[in-house]
N, C-alpha and C. Protein backbone atom coordinates (compact mmCIF):
# COMPACT_ATOMS: atom_id res chain seq x y z
N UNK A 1 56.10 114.65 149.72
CA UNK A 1 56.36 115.85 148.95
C UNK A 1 55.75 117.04 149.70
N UNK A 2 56.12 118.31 149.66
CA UNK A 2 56.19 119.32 150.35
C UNK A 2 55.27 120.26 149.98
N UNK A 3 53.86 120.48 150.55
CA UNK A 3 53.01 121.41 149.98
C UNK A 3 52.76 121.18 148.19
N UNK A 4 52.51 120.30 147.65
CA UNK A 4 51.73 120.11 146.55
C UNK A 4 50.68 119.31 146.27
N UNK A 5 49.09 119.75 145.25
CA UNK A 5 48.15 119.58 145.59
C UNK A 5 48.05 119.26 143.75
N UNK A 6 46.78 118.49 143.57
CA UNK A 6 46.52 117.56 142.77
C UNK A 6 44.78 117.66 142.05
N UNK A 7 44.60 118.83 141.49
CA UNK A 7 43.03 118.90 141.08
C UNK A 7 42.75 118.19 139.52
N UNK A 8 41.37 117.87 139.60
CA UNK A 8 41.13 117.62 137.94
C UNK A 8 39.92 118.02 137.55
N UNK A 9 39.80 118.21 136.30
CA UNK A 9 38.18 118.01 135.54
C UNK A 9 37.75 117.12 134.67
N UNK A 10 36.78 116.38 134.95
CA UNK A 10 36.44 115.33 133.73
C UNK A 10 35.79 115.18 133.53
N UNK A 11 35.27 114.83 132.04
CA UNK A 11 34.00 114.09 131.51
C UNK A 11 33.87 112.92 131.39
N UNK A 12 35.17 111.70 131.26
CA UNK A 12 34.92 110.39 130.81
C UNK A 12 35.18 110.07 132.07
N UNK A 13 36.13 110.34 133.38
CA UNK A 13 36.79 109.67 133.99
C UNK A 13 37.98 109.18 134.01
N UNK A 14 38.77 109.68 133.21
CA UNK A 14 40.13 109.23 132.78
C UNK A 14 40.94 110.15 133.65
N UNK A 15 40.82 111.65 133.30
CA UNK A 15 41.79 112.32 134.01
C UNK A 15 41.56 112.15 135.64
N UNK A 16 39.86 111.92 136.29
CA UNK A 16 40.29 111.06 137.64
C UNK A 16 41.47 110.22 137.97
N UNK A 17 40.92 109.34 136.71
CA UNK A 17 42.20 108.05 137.47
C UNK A 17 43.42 108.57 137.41
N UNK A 18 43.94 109.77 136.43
CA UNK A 18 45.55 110.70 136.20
C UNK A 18 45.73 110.91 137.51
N UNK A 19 44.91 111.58 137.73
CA UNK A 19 44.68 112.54 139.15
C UNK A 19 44.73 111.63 140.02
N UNK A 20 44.11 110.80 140.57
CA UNK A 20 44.33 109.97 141.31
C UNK A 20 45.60 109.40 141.87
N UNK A 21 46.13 108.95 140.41
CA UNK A 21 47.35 108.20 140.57
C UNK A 21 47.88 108.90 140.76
N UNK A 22 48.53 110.27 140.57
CA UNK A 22 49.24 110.79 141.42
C UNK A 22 49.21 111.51 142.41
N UNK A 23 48.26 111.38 143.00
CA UNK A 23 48.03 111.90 144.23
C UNK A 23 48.54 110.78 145.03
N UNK A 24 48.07 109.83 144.87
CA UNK A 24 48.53 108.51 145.04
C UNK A 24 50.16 108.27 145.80
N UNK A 25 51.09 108.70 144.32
CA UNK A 25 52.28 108.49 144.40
C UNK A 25 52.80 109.62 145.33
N UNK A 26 52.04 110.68 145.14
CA UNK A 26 52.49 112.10 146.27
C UNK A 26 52.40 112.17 147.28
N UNK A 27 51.45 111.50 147.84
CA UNK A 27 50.94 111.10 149.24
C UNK A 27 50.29 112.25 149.06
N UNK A 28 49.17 112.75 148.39
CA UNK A 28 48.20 113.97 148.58
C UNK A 28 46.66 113.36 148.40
N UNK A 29 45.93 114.00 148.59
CA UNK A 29 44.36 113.83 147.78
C UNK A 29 44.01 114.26 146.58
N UNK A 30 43.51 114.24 145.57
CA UNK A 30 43.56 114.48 144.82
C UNK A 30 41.72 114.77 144.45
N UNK A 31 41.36 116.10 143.88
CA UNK A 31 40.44 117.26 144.37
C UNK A 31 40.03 117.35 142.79
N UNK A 32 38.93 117.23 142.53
CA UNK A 32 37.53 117.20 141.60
C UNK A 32 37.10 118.82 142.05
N UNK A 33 37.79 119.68 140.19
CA UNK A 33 37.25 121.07 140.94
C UNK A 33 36.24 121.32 140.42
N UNK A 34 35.05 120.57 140.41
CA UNK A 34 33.43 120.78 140.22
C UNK A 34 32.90 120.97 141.42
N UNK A 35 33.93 119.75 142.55
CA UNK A 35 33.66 119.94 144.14
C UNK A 35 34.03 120.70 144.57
N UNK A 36 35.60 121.10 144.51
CA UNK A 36 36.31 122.12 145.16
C UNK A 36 36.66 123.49 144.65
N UNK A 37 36.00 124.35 144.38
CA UNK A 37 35.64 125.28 143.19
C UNK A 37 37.24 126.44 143.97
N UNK A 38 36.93 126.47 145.02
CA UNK A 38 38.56 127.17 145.28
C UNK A 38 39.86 126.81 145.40
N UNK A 39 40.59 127.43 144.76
CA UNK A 39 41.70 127.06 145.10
C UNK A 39 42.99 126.76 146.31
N UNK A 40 43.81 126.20 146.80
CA UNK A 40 44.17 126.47 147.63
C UNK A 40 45.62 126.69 147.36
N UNK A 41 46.28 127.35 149.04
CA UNK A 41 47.89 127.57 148.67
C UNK A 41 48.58 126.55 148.80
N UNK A 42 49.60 126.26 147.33
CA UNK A 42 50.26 125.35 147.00
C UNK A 42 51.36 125.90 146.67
N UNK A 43 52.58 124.94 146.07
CA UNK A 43 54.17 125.40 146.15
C UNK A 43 53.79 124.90 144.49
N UNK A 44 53.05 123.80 144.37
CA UNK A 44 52.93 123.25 142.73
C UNK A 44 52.03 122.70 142.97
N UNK A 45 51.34 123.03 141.75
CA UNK A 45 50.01 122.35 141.59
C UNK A 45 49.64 121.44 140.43
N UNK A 46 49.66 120.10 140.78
CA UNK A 46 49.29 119.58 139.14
C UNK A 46 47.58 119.56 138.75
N UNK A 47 47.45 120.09 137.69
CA UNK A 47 45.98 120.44 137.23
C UNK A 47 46.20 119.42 136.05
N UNK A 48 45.34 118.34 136.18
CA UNK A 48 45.04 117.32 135.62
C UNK A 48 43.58 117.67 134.83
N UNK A 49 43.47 117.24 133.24
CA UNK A 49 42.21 117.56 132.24
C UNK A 49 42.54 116.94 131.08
N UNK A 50 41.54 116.54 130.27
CA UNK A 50 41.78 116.10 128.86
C UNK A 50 41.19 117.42 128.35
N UNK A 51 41.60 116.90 126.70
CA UNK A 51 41.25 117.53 125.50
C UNK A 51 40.23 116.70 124.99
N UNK A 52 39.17 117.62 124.52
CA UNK A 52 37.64 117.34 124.46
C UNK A 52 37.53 117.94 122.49
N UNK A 53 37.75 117.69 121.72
CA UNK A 53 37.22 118.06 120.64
C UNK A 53 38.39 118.89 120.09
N UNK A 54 39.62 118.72 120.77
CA UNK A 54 40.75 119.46 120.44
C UNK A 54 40.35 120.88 121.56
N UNK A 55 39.63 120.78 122.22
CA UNK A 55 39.74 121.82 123.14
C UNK A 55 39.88 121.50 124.82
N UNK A 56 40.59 122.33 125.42
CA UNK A 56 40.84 122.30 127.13
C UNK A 56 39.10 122.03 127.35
N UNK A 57 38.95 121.41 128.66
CA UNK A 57 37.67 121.56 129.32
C UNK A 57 37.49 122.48 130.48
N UNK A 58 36.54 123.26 129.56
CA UNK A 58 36.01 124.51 129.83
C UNK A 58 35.90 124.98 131.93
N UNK A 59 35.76 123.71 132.30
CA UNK A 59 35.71 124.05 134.06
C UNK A 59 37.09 124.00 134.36
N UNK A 60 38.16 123.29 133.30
CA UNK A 60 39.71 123.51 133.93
C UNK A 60 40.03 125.12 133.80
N UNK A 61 39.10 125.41 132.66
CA UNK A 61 39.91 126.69 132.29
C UNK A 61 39.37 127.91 133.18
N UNK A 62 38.10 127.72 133.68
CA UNK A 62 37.67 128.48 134.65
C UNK A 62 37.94 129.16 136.11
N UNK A 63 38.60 126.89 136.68
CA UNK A 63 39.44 127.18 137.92
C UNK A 63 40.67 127.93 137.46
N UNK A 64 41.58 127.46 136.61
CA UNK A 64 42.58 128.37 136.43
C UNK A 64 42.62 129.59 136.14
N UNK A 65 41.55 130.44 135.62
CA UNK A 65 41.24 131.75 135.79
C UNK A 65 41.07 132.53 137.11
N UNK A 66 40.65 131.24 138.03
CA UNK A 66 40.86 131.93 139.86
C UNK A 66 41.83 131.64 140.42
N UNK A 67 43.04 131.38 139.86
CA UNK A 67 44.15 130.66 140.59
C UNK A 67 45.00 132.44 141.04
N UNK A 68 45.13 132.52 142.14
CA UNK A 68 45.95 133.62 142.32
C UNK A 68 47.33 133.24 142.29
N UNK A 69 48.27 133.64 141.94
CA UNK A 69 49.85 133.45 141.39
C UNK A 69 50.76 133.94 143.16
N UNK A 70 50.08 134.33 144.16
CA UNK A 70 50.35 134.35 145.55
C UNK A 70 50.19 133.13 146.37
N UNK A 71 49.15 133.05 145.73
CA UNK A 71 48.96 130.98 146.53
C UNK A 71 49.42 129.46 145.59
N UNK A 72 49.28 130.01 144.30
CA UNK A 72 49.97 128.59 143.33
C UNK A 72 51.36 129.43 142.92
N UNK A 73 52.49 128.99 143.31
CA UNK A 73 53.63 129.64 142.75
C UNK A 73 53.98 128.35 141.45
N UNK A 74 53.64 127.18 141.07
CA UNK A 74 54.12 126.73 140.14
C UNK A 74 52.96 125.21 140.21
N UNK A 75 52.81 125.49 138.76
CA UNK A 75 51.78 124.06 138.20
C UNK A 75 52.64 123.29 137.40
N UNK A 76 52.18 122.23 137.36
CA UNK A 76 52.68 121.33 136.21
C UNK A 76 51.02 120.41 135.50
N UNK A 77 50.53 120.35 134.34
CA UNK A 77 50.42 120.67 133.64
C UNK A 77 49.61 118.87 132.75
N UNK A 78 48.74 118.08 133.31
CA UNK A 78 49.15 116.77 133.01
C UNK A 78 47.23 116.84 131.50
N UNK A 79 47.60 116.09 130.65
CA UNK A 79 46.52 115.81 129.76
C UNK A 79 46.22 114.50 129.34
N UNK A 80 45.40 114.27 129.32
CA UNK A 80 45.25 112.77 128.13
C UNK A 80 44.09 113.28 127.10
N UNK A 81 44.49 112.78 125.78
CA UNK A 81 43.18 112.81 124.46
C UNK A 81 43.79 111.86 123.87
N UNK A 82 42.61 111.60 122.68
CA UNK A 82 42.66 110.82 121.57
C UNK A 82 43.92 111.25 120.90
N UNK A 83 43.76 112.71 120.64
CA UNK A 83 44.55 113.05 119.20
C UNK A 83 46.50 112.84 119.64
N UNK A 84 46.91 112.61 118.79
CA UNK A 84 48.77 112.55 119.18
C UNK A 84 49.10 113.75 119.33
N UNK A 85 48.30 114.07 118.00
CA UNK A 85 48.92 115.60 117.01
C UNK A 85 48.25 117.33 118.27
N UNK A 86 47.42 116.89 119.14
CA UNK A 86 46.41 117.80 119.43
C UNK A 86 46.31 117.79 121.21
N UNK A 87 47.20 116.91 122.13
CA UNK A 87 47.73 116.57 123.00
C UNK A 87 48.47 117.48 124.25
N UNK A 88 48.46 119.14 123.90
CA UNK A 88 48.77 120.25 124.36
C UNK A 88 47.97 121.11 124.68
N UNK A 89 48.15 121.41 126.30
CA UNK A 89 47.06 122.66 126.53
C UNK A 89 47.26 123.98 126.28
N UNK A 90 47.53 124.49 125.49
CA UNK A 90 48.04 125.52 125.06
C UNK A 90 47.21 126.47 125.84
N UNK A 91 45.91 126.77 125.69
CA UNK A 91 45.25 127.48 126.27
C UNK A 91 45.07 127.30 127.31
N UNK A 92 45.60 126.29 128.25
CA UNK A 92 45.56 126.43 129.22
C UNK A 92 46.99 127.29 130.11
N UNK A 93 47.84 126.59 129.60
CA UNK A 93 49.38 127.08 129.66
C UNK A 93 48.93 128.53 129.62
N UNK A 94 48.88 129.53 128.48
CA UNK A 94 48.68 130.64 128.41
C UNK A 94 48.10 131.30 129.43
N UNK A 95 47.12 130.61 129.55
CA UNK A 95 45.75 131.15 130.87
C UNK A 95 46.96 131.65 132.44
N UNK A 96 47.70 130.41 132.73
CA UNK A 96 48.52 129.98 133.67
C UNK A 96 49.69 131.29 133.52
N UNK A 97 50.46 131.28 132.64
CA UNK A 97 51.78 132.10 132.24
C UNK A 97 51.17 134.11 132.80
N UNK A 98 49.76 133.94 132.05
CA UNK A 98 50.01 135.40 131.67
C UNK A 98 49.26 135.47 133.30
N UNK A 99 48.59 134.85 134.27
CA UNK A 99 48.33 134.85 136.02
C UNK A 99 49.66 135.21 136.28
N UNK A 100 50.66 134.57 135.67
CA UNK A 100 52.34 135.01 136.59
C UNK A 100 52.25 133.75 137.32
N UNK A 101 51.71 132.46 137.14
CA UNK A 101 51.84 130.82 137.55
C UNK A 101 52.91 130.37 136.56
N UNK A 102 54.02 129.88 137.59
CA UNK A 102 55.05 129.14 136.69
C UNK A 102 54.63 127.42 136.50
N UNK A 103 54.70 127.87 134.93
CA UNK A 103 54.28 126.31 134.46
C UNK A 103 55.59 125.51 134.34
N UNK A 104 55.83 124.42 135.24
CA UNK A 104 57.26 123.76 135.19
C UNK A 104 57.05 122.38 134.07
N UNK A 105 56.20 122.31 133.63
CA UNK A 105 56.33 121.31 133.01
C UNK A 105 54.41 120.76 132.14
N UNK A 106 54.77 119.74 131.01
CA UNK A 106 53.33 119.35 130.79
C UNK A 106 53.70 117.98 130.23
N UNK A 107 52.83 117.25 130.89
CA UNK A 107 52.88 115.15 131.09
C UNK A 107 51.49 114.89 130.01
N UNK A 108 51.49 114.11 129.01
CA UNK A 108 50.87 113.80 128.45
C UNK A 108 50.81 112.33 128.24
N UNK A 109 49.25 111.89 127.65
CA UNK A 109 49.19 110.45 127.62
C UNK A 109 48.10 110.20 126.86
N UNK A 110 47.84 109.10 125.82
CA UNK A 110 46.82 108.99 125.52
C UNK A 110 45.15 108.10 125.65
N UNK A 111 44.47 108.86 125.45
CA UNK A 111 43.01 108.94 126.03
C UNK A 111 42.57 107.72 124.83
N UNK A 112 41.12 107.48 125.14
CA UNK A 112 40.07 107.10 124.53
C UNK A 112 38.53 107.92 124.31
N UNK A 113 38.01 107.77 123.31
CA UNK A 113 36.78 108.43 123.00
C UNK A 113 36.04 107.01 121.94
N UNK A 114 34.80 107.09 123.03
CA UNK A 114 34.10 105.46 122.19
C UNK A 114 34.60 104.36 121.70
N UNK A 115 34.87 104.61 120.62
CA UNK A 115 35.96 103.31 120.13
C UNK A 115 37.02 103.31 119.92
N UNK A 116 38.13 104.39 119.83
CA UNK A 116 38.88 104.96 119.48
C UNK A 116 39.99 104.71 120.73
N UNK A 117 41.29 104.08 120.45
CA UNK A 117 42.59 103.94 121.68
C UNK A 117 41.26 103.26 122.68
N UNK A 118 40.59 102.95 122.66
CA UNK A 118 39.69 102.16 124.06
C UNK A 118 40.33 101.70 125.29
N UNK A 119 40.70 101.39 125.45
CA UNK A 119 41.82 100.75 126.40
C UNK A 119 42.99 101.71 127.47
N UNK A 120 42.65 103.26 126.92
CA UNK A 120 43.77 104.16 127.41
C UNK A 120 42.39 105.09 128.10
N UNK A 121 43.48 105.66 128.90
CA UNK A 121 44.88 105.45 129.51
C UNK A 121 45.08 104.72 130.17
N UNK A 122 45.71 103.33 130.52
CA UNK A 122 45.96 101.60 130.60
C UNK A 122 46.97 102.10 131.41
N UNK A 123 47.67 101.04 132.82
CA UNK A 123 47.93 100.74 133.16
C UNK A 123 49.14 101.34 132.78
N UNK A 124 49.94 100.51 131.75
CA UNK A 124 51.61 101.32 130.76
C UNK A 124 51.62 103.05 131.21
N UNK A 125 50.08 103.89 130.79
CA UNK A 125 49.81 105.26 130.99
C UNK A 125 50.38 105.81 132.00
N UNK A 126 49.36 105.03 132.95
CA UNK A 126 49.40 105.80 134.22
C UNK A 126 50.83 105.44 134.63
N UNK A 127 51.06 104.19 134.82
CA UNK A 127 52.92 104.49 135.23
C UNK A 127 53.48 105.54 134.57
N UNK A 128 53.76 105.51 133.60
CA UNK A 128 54.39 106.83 132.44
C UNK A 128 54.18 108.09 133.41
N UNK A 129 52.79 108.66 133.86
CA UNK A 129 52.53 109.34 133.92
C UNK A 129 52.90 109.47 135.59
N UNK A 130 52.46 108.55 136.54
CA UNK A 130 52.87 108.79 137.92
C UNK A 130 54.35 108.98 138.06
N UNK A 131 55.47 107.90 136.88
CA UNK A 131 56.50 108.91 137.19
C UNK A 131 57.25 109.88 136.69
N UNK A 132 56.92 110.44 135.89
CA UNK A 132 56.93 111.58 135.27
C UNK A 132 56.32 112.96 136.07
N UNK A 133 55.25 112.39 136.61
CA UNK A 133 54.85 113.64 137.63
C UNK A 133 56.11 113.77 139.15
N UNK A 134 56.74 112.35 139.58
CA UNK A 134 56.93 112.43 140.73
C UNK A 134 58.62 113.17 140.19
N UNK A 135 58.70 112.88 139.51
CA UNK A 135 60.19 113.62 138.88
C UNK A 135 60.44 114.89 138.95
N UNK A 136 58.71 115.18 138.18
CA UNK A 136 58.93 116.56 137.98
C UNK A 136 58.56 117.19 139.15
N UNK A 137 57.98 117.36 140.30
CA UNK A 137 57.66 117.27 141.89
C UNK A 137 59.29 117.65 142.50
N UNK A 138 59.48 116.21 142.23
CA UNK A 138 61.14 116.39 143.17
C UNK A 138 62.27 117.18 142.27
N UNK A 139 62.33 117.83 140.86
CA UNK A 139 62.83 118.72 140.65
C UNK A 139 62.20 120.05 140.37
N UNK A 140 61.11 120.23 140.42
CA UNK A 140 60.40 121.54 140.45
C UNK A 140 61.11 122.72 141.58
N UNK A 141 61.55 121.90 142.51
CA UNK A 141 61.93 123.05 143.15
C UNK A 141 63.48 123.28 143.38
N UNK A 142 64.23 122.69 142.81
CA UNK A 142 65.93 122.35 143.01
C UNK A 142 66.45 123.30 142.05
């Protein structure tokens, strides 16, 4: 795939393994932005994060506040949480839209918290989710 890059933020470790896996399937690396606090120029960027209490996590929303809309021309958009109902980054999307970053898309899946879905995002997930990202990759730009 052609100039696209693969960051995440996490607290449990889940959206790693998101991130991972599709970096994976992209043939990219896939970039922990606690490590990599800048951004770089991309054609699409998938910004990989869960929902924490029904809210975005706060370091996704930070990098995407430095994202210049000259170097990311288009993100896509990936989450995992507990909730079904609560599963949308809205605030993140927004953050993204009103930069002038075209959001092409948002991949969702569900998470675990303590005891709760334990087992996710499982194996079933991450397929769901690696190809769903690689789809949206190879039509993002057509």
């Amino acid at each position: 795939m052609d100039n696209i890059g693969v960051v995440y933020a996490t607290k449990t470790q889940h959206s790693r393994k998101l991130a991972e896996a599709i970096a994976q399937e992209l043939g990219v690396t896939a970039k922990n932005i606690t490590e990599n606090t800048q951004p770089e120029e991309t054609r699409l960027l998938f910004i990989v994060g869960g929902i924490y209490g029904g809210k975005c996590n706060p370091d996704l929303l930070a990098y995407a506040e430095k994202l210049d809309p000259s170097l990311v021309k288009k993100a896509a958009i990936v989450t995992s949480s507990v909730s079904v109902s609560n599963r949308s980054q809205k605030e993140l999307r927004e953050l993204l839209t009103k930069k002038g970053v075209d959001v092409v898309g948002e991949i969702s899946c569900a998470g675990s918290f303590l005891f709760v879905k334990l087992t996710h995002p499982n194996k079933a997930d991450i397929d769901a989710i690696t190809h769903a990202a690689k789809e949206l990759a190879a039509n993002a730009f057509s």
